[in-house]
PDB file of N, CA and C in Angstrom:
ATOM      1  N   UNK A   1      13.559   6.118   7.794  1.00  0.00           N
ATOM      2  CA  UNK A   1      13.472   7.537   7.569  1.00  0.00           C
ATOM      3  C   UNK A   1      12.055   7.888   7.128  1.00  0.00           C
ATOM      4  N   UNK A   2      11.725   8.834   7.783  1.00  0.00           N
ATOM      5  CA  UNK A   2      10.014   9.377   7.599  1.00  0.00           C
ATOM      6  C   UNK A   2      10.456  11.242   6.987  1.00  0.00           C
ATOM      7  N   UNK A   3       9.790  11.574   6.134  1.00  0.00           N
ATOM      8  CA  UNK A   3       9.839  13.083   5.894  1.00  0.00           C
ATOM      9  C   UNK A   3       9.116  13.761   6.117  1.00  0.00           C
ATOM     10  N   UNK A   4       9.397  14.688   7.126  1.00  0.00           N
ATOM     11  CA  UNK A   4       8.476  15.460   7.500  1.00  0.00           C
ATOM     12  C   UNK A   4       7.321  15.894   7.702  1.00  0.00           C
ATOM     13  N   UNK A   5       7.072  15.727   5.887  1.00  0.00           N
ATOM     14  CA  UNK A   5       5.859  16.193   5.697  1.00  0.00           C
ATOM     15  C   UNK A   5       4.845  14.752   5.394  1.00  0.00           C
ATOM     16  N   UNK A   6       5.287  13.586   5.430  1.00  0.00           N
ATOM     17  CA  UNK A   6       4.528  12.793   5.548  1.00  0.00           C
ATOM     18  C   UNK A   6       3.701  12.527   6.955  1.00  0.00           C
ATOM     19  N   UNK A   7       2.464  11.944   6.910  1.00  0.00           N
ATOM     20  CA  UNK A   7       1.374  11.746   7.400  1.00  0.00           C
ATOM     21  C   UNK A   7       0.860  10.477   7.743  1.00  0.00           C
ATOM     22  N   UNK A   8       1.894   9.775   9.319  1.00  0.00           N
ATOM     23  CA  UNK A   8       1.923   8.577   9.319  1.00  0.00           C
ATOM     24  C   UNK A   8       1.306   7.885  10.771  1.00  0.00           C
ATOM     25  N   UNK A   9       0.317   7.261  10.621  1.00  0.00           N
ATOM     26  CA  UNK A   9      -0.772   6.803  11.810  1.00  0.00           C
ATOM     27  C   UNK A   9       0.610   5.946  12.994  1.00  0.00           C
ATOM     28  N   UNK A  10       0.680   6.109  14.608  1.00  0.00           N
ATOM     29  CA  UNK A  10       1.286   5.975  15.245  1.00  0.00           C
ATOM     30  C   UNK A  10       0.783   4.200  15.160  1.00  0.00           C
ATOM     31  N   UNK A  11      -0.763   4.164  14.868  1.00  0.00           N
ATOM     32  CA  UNK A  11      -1.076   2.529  14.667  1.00  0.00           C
ATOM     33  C   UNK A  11      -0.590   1.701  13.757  1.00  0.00           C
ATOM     34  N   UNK A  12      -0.068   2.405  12.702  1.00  0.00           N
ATOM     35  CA  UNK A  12       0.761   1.631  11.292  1.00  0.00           C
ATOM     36  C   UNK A  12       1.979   0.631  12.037  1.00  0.00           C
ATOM     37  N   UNK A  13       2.050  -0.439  11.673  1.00  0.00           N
ATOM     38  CA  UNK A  13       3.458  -0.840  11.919  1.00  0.00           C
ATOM     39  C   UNK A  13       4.448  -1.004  10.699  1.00  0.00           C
ATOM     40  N   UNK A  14       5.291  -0.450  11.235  1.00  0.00           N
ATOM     41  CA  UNK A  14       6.805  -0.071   9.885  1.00  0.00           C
ATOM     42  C   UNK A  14       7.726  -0.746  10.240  1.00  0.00           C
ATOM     43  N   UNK A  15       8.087  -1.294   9.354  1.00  0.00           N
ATOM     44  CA  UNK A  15       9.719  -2.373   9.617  1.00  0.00           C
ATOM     45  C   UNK A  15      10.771  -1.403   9.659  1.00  0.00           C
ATOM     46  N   UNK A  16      11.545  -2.004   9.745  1.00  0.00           N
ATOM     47  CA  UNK A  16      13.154  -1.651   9.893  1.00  0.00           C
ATOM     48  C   UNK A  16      13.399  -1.297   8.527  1.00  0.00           C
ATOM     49  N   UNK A  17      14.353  -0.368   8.540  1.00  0.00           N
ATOM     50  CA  UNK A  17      15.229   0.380   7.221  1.00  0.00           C
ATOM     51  C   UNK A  17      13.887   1.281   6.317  1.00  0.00           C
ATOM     52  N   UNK A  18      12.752   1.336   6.562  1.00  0.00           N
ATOM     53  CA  UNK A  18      11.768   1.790   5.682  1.00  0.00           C
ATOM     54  C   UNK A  18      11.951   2.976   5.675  1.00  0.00           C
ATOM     55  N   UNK A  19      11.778   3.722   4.502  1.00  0.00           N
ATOM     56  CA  UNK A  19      11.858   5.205   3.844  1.00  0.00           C
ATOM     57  C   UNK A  19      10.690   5.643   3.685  1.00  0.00           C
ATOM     58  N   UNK A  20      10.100   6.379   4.428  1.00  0.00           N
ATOM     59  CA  UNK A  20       8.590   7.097   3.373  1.00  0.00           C
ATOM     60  C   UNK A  20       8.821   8.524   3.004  1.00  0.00           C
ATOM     61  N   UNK A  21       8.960   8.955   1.813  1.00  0.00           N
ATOM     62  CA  UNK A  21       9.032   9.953   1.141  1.00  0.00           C
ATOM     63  C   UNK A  21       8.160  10.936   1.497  1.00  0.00           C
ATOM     64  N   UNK A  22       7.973  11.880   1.013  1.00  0.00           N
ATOM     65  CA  UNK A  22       7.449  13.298   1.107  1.00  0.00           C
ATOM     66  C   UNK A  22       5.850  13.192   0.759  1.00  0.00           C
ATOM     67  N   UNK A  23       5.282  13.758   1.610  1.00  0.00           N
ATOM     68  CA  UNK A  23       3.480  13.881   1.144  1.00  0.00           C
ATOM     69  C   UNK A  23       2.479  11.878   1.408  1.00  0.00           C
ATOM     70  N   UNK A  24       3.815  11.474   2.301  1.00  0.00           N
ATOM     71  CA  UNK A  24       3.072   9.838   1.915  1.00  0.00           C
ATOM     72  C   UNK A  24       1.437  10.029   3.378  1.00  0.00           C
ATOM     73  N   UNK A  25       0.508   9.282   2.888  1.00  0.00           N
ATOM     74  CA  UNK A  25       0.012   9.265   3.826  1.00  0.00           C
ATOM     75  C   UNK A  25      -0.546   7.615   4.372  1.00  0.00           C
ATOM     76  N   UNK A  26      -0.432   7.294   5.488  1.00  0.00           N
ATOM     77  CA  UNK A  26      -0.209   6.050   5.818  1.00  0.00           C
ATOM     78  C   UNK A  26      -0.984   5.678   7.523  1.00  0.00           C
ATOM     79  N   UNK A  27      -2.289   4.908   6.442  1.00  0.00           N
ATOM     80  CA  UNK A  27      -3.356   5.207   7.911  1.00  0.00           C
ATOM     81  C   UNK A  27      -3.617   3.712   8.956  1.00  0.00           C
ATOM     82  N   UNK A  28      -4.084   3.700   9.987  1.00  0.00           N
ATOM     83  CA  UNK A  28      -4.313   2.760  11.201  1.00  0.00           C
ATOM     84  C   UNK A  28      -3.688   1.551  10.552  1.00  0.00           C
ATOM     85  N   UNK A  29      -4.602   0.694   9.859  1.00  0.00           N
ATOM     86  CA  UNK A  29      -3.777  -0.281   9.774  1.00  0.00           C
ATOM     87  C   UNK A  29      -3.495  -0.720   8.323  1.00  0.00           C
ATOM     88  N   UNK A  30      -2.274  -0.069   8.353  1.00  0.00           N
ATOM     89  CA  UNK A  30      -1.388  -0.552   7.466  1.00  0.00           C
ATOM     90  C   UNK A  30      -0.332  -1.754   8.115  1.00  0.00           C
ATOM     91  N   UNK A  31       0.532  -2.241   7.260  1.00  0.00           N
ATOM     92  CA  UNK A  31       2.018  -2.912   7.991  1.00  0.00           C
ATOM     93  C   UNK A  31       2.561  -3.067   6.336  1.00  0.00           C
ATOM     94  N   UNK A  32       4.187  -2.352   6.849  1.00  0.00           N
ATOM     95  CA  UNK A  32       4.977  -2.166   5.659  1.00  0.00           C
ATOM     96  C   UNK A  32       6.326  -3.248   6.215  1.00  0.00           C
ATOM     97  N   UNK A  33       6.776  -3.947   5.275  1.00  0.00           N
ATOM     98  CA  UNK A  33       7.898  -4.814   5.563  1.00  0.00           C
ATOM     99  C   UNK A  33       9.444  -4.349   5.630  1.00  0.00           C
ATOM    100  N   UNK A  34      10.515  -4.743   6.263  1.00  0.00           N
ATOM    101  CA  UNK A  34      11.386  -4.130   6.134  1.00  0.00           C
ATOM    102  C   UNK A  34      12.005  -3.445   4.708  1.00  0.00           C
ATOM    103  N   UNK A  35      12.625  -2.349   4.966  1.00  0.00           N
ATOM    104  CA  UNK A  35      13.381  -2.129   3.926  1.00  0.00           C
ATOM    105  C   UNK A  35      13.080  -1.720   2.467  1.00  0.00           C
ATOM    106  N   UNK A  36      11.541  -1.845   2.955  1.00  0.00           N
ATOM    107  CA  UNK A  36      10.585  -0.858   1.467  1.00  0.00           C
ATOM    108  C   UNK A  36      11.183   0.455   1.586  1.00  0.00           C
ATOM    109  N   UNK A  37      10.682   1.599   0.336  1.00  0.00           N
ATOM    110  CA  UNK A  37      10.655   2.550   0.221  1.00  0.00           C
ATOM    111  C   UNK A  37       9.205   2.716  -0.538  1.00  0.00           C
ATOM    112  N   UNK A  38       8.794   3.857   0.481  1.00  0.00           N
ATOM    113  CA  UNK A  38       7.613   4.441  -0.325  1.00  0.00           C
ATOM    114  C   UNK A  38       7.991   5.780  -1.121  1.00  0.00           C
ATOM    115  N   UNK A  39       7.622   6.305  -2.786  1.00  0.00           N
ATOM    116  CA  UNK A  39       8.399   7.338  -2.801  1.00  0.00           C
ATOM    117  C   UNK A  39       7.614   8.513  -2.615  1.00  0.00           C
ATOM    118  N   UNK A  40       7.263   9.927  -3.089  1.00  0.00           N
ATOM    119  CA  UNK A  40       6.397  10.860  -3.039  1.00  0.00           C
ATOM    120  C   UNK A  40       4.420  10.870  -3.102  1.00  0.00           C
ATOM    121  N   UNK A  41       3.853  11.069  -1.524  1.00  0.00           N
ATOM    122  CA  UNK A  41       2.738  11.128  -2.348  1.00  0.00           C
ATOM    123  C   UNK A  41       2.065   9.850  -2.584  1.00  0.00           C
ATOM    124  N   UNK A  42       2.392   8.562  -1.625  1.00  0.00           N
ATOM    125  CA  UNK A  42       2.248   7.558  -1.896  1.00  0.00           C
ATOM    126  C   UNK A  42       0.489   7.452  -0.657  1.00  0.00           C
ATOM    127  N   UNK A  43      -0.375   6.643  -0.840  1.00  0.00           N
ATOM    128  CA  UNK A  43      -1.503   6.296   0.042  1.00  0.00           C
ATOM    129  C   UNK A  43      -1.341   5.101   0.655  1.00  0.00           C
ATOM    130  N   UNK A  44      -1.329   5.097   0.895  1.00  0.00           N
ATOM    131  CA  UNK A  44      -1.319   3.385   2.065  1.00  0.00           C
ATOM    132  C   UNK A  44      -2.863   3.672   2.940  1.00  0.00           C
ATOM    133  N   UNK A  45      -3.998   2.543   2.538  1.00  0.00           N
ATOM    134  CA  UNK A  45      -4.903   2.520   2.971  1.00  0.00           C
ATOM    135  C   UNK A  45      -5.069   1.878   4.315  1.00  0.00           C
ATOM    136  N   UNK A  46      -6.309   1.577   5.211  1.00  0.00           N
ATOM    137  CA  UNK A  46      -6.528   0.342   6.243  1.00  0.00           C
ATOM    138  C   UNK A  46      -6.510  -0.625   5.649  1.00  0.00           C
ATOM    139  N   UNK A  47      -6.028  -1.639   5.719  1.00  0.00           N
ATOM    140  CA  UNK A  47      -6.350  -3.084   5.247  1.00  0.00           C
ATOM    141  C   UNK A  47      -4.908  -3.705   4.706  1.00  0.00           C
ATOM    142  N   UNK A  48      -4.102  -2.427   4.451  1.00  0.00           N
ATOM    143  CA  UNK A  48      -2.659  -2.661   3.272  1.00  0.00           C
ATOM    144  C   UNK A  48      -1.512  -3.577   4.250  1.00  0.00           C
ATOM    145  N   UNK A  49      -0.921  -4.309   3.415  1.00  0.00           N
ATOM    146  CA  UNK A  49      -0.209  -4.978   3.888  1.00  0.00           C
ATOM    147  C   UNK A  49       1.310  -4.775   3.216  1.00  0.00           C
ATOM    148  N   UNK A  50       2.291  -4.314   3.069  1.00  0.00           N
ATOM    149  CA  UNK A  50       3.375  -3.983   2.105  1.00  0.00           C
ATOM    150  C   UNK A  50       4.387  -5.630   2.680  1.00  0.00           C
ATOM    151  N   UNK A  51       5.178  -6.081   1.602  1.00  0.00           N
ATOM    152  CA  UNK A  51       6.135  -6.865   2.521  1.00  0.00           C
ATOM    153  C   UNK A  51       7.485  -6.525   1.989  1.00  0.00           C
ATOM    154  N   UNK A  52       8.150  -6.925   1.999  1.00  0.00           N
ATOM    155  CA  UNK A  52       9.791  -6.478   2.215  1.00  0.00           C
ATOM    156  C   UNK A  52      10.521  -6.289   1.167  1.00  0.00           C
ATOM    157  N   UNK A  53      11.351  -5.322   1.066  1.00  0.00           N
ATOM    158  CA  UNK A  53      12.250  -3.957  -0.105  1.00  0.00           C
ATOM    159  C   UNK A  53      10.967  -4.135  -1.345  1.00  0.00           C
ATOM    160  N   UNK A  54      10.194  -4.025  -0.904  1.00  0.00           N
ATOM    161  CA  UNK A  54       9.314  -3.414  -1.993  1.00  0.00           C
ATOM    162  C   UNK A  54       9.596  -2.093  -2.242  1.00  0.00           C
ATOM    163  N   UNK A  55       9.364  -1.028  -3.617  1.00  0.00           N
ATOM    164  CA  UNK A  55       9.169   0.261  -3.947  1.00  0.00           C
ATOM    165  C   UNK A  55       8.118   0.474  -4.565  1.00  0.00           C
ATOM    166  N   UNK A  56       7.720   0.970  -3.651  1.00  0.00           N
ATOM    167  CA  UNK A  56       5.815   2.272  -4.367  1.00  0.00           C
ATOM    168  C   UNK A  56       6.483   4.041  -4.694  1.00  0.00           C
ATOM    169  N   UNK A  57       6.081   3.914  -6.298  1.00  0.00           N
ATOM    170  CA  UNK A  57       6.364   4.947  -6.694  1.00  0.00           C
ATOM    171  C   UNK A  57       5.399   6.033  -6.838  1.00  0.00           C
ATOM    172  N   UNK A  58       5.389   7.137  -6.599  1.00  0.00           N
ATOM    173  CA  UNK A  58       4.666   8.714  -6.348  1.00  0.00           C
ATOM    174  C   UNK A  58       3.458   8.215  -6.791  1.00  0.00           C
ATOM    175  N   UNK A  59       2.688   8.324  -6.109  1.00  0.00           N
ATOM    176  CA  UNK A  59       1.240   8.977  -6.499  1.00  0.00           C
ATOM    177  C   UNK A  59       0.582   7.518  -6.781  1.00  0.00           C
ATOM    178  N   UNK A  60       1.028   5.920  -6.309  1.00  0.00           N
ATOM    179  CA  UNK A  60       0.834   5.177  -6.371  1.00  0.00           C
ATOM    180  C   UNK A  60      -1.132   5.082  -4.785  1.00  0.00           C
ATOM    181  N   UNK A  61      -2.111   4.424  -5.077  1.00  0.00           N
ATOM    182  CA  UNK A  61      -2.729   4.408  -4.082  1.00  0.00           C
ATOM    183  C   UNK A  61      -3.313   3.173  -3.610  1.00  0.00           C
ATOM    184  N   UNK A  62      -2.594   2.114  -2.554  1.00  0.00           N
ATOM    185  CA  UNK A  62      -3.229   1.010  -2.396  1.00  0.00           C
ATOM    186  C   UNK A  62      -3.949   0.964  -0.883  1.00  0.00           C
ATOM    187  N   UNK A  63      -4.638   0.079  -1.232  1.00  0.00           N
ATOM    188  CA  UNK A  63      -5.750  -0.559  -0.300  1.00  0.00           C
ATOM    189  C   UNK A  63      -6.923   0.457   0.328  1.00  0.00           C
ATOM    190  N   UNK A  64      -7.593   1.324  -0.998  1.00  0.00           N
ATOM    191  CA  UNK A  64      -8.814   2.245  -0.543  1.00  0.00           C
ATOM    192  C   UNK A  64      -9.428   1.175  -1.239  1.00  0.00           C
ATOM    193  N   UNK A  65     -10.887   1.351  -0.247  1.00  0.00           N
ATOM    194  CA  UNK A  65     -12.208   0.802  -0.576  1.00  0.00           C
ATOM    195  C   UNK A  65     -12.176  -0.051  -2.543  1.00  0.00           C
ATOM    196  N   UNK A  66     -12.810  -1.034  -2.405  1.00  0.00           N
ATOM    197  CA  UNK A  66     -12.952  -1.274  -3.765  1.00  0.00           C
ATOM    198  C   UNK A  66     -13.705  -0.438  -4.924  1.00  0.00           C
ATOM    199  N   UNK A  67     -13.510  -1.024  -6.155  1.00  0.00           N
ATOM    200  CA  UNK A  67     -14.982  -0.195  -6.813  1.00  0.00           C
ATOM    201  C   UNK A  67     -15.480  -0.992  -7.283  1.00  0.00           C
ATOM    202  N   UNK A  68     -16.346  -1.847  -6.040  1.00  0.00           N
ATOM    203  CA  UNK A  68     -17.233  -2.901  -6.665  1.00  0.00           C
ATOM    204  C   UNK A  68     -18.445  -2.111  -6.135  1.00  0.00           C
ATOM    205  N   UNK A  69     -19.648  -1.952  -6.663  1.00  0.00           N
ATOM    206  CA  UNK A  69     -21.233  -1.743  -6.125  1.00  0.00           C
ATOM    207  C   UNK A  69     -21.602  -2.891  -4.707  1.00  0.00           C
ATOM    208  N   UNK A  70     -21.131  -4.032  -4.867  1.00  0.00           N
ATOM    209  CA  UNK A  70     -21.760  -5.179  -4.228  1.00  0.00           C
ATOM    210  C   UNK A  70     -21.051  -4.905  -2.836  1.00  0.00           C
ATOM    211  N   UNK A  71     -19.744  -4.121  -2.682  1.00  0.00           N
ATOM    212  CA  UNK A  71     -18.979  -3.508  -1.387  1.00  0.00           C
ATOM    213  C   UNK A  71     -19.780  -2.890  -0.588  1.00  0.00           C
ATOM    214  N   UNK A  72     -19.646  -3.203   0.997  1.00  0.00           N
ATOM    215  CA  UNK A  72     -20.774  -2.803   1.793  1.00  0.00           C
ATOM    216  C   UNK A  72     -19.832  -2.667   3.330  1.00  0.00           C
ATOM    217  N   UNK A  73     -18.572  -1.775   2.545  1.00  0.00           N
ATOM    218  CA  UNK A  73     -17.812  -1.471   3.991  1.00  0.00           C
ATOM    219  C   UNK A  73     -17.549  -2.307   4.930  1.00  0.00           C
ATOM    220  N   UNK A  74     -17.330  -3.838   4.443  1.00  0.00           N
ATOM    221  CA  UNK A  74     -16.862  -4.981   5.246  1.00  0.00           C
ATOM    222  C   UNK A  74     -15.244  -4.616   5.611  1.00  0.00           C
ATOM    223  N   UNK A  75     -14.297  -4.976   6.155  1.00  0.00           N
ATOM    224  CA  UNK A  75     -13.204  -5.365   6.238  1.00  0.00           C
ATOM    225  C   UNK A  75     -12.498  -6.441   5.819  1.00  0.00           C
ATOM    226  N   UNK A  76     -11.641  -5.847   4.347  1.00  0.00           N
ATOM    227  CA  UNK A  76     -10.835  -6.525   3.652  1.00  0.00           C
ATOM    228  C   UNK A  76      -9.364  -6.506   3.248  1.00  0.00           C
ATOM    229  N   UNK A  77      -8.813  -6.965   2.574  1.00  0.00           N
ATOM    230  CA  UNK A  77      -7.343  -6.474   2.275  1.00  0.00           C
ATOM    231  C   UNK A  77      -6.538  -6.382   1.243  1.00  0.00           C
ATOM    232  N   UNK A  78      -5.353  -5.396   1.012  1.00  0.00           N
ATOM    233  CA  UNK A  78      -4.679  -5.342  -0.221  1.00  0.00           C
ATOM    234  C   UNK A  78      -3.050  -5.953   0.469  1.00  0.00           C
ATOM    235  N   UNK A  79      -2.967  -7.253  -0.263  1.00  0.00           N
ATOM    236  CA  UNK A  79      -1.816  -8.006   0.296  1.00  0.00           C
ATOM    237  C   UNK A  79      -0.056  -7.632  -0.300  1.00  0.00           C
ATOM    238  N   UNK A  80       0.367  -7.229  -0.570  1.00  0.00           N
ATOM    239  CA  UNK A  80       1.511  -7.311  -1.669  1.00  0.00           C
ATOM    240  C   UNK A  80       2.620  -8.034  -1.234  1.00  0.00           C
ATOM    241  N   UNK A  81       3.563  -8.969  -1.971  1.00  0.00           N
ATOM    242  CA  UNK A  81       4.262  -9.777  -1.699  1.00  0.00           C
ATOM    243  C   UNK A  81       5.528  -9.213  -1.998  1.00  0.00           C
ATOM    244  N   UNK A  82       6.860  -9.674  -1.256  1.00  0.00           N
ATOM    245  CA  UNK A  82       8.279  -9.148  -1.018  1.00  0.00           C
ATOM    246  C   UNK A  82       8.622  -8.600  -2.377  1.00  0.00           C
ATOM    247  N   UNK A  83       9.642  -7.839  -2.392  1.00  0.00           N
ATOM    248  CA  UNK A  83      10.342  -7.230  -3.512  1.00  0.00           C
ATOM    249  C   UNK A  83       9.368  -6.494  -4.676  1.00  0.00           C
ATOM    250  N   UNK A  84       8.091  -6.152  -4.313  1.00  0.00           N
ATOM    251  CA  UNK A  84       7.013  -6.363  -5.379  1.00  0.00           C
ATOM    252  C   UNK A  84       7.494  -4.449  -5.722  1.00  0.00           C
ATOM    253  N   UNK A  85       7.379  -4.521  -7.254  1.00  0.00           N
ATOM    254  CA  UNK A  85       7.371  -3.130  -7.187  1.00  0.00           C
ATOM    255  C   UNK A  85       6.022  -2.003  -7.574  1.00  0.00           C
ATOM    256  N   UNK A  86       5.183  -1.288  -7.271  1.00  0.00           N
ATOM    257  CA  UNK A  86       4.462  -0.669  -8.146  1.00  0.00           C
ATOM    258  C   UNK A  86       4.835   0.902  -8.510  1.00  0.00           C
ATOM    259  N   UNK A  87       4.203   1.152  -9.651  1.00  0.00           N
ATOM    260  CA  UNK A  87       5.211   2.299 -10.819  1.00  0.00           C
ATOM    261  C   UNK A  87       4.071   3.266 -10.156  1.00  0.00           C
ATOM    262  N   UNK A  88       4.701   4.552 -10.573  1.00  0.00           N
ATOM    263  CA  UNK A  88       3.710   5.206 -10.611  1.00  0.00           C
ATOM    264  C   UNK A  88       2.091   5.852 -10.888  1.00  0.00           C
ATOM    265  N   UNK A  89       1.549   6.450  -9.877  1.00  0.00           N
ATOM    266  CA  UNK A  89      -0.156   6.771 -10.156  1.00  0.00           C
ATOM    267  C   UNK A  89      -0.875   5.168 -10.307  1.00  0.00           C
ATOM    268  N   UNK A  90      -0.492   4.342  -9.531  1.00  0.00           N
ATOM    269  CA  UNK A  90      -1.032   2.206  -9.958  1.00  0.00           C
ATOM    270  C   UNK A  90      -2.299   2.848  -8.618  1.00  0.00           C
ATOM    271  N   UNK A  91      -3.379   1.651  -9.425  1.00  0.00           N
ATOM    272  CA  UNK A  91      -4.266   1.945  -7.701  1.00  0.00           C
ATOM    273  C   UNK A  91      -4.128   0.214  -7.315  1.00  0.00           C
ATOM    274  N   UNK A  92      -4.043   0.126  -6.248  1.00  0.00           N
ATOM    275  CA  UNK A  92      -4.502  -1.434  -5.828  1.00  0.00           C
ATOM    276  C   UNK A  92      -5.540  -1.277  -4.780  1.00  0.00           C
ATOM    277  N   UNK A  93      -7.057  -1.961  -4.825  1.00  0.00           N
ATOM    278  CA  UNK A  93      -8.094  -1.432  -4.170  1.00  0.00           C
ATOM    279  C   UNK A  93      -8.116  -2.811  -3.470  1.00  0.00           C
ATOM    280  N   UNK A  94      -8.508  -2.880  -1.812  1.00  0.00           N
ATOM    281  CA  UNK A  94      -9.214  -3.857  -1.688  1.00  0.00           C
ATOM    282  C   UNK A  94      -9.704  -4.705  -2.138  1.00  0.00           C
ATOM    283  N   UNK A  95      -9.940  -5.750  -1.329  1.00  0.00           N
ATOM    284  CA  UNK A  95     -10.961  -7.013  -2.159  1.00  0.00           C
ATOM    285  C   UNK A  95     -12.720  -6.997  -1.796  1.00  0.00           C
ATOM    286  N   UNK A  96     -13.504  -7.473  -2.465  1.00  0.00           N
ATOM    287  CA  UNK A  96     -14.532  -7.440  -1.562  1.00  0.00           C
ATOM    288  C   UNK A  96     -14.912  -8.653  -1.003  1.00  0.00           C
ATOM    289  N   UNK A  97     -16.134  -8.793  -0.380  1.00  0.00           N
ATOM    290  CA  UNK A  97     -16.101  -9.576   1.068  1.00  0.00           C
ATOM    291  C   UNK A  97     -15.922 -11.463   0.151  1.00  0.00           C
ATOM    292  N   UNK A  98     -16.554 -11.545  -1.407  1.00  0.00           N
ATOM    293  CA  UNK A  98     -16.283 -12.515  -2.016  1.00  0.00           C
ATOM    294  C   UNK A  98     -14.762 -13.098  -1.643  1.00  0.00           C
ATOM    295  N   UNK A  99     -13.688 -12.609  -1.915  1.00  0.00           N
ATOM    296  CA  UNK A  99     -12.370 -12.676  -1.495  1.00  0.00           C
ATOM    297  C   UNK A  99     -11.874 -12.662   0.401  1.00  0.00           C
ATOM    298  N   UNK A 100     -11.985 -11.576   0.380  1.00  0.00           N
ATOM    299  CA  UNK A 100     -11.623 -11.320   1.800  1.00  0.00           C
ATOM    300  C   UNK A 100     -10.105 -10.475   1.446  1.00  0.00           C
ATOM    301  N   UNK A 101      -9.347 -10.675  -0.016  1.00  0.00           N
ATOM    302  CA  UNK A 101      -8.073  -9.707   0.022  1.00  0.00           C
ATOM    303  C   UNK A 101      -7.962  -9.776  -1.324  1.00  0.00           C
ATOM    304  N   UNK A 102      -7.374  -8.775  -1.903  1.00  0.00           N
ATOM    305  CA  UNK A 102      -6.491  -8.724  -3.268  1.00  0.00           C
ATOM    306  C   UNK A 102      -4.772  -9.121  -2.895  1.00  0.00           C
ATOM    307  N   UNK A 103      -4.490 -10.071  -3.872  1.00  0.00           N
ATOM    308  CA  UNK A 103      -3.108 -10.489  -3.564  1.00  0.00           C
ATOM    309  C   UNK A 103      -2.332 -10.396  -4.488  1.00  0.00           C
ATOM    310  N   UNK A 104      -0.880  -9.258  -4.356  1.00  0.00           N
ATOM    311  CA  UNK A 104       0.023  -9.473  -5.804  1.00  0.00           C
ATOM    312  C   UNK A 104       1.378 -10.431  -4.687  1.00  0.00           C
ATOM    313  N   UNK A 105       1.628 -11.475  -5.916  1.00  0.00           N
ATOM    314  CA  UNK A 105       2.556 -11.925  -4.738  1.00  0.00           C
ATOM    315  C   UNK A 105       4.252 -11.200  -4.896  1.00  0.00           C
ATOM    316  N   UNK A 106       5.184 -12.147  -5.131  1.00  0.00           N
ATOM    317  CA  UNK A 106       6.397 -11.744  -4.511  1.00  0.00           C
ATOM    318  C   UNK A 106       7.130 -11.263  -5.718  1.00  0.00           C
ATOM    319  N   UNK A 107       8.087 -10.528  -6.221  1.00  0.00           N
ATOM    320  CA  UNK A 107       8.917 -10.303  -7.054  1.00  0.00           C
ATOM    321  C   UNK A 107       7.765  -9.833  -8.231  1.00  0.00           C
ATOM    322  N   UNK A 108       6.727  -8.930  -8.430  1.00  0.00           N
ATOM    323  CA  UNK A 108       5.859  -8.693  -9.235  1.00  0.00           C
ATOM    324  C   UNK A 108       6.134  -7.114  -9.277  1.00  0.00           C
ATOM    325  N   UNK A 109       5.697  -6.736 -10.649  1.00  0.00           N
ATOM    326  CA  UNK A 109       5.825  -5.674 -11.163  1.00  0.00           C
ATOM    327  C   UNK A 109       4.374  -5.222 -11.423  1.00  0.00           C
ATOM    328  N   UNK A 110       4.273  -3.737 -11.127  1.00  0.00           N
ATOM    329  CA  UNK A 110       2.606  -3.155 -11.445  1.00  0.00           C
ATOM    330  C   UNK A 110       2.850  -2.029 -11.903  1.00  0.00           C
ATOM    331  N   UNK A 111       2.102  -1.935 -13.661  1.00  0.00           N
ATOM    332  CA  UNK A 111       3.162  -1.001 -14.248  1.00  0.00           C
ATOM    333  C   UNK A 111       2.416   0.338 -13.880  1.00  0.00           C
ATOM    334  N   UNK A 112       2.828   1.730 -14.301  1.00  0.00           N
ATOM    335  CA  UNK A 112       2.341   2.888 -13.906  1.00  0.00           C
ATOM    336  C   UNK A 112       1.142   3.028 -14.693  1.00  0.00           C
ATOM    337  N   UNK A 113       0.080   3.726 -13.829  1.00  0.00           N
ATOM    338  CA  UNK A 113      -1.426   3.752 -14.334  1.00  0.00           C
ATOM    339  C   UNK A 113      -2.302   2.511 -14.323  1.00  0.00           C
ATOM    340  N   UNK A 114      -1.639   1.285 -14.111  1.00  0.00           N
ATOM    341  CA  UNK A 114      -3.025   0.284 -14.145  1.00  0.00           C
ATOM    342  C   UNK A 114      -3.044   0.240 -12.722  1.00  0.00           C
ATOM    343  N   UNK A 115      -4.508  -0.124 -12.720  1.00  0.00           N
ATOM    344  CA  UNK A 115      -5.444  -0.706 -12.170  1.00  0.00           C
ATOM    345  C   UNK A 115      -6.020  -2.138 -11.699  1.00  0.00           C
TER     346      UNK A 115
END
């Protein structure tokens, strides 16, 4: 289920059973795993990787650009692992080219407001 008013790139790939809530916006390459829900207002950057019945709560924003200085618009990634949940307004930014990805793995919690 997609709502209406969400804003979702035909290049994204979305699993099966996925929900994206109201105001989500969800660009080229993303890939969300089955059976997530994204809820209100959610960002899904290029690079994001969601994996399966995860929940991103409102106003949550992963995989925009890092905020490192030493970032120089390489192509990198924000990984998140199955069941993972993040709370509301969380940012998860890219990695920079040192890494190649930021990784939360599986069954992890990201509480509302951090960073």
């Amino acid at each position: 289920m997609i709502h209406s008013t969400a804003i979702v790139s035909e290049k994204a790939k979305i699993g099966i059973n996925v929900k994206i809530g109201p105001y989500c916006v969800i660009n080229d390459d993303v890939e969300i795993g089955d059976e997530t829900q994204l809820f209100s207002n959610v960002v899904l950057d290029n690079g994001t990787r969601l994996g399966s019945e995860c929940k991103i709560f409102s106003g949550a924003v992963i995989g925009t650009a890092p905020q490192d200085l030493k970032y120089d618009g390489e192509t990198t990634y924000a990984i998140i692992g199955n069941r993972t949940v993040v709370r509301e307004y969380a940012t998860i930014n890219r990695a920079t080219v040192a890494t190649g990805k930021t990784t939360i793995g599986d069954d992890c919690l990201v509480m509302a407001y951090s960073h």
